[in-house]
Protein backbone atom coordinates (compact mmCIF):
# COMPACT_ATOMS: atom_id res chain seq x y z
CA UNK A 1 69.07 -21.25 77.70
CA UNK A 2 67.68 -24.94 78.57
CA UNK A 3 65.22 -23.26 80.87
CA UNK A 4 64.06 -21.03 78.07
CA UNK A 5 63.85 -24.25 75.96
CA UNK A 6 62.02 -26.38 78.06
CA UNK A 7 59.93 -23.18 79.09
CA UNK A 8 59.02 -23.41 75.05
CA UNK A 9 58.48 -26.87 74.67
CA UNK A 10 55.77 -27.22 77.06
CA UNK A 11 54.16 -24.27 75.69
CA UNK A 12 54.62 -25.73 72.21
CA UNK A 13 53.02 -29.42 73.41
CA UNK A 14 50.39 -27.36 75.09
CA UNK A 15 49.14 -25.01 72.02
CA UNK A 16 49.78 -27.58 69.77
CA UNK A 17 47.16 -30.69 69.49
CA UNK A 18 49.20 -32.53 67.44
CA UNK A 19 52.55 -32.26 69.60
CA UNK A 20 50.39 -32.85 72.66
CA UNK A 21 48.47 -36.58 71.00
CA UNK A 22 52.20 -37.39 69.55
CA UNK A 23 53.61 -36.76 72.97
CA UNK A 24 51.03 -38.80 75.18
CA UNK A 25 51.40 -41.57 72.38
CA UNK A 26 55.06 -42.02 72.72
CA UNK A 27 56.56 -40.96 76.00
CA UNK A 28 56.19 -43.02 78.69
CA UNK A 29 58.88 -41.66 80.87
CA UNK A 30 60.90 -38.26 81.55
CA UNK A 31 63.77 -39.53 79.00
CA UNK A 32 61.41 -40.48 76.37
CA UNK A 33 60.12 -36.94 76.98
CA UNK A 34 63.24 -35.26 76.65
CA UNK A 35 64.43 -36.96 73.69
CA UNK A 36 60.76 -36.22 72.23
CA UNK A 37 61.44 -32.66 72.59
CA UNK A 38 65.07 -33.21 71.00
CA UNK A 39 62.88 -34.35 68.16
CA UNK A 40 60.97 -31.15 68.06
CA UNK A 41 64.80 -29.00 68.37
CA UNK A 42 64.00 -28.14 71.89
CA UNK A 43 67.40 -28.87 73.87
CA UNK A 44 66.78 -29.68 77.87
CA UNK A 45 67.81 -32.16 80.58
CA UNK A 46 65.89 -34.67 82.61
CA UNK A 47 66.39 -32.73 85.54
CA UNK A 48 65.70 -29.44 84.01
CA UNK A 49 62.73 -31.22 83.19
CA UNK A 50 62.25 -32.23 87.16
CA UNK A 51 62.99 -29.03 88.64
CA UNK A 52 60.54 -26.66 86.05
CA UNK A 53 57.58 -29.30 86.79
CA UNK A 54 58.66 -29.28 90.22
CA UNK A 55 58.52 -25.43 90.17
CA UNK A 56 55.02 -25.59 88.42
CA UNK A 57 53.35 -28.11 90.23
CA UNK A 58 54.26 -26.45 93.71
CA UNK A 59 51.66 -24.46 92.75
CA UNK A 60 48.87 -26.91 92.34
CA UNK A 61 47.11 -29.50 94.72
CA UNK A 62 48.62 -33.16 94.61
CA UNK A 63 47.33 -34.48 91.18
CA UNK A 64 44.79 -37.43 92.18
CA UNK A 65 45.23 -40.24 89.79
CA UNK A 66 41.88 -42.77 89.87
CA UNK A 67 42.83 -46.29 90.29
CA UNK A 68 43.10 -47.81 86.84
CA UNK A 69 43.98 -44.13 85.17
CA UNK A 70 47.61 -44.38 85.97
CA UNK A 71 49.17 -44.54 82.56
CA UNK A 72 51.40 -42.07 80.56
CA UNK A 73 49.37 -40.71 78.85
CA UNK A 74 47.06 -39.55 81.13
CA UNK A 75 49.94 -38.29 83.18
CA UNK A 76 51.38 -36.23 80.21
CA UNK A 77 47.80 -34.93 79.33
CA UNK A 78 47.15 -33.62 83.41
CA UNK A 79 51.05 -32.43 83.29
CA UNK A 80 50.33 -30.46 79.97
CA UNK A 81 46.43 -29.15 81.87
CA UNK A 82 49.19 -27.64 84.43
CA UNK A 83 51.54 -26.15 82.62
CA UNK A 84 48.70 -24.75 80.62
CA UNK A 85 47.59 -23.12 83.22
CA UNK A 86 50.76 -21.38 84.67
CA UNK A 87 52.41 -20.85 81.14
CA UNK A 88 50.05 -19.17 78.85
């Protein structure tokens, strides 16, 4: 069922410009992401977290991060591209 959650979530954060701007304003780390989605109802682990990006991203090339570009937010916003991509 956490699967299934998390599986929602990210397609929630991705459809949803508001989720996605409230998301990349306040989580700065997997934790912060999970309790996030707590927020939102959506019930998940860290490493459920891991292993479904882990799943998704095997499908992508490395994600190139430009020097100076490093920060959450752009993380969350090219995680959220990705799951965009394989989820909808």
């Amino acid at each position: 069922m956490s699967r299934e959650a998390l599986i929602k979530f990210l397609q929630a954060a991705v459809a949803a410009p508001e989720i996605r701007e409230e998301l990349k304003a306040s989580a700065t780390s997997p934790r912060e992401i999970v309790e996030f989605a707590h927020d939102y109802g959506y019930r998940f682990t860290e490493q459920e977290l891991q292993v479904e990006l882990n799943r998704i991203f095997d499908k992508f090339p490395p994600l190139e991060i430009p020097p100076g570009a490093g920060s959450a937010e752009f993380i969350i916003d090219e995680m959220l591209n990705f799951c965009e991509m394989q989820l909808l």
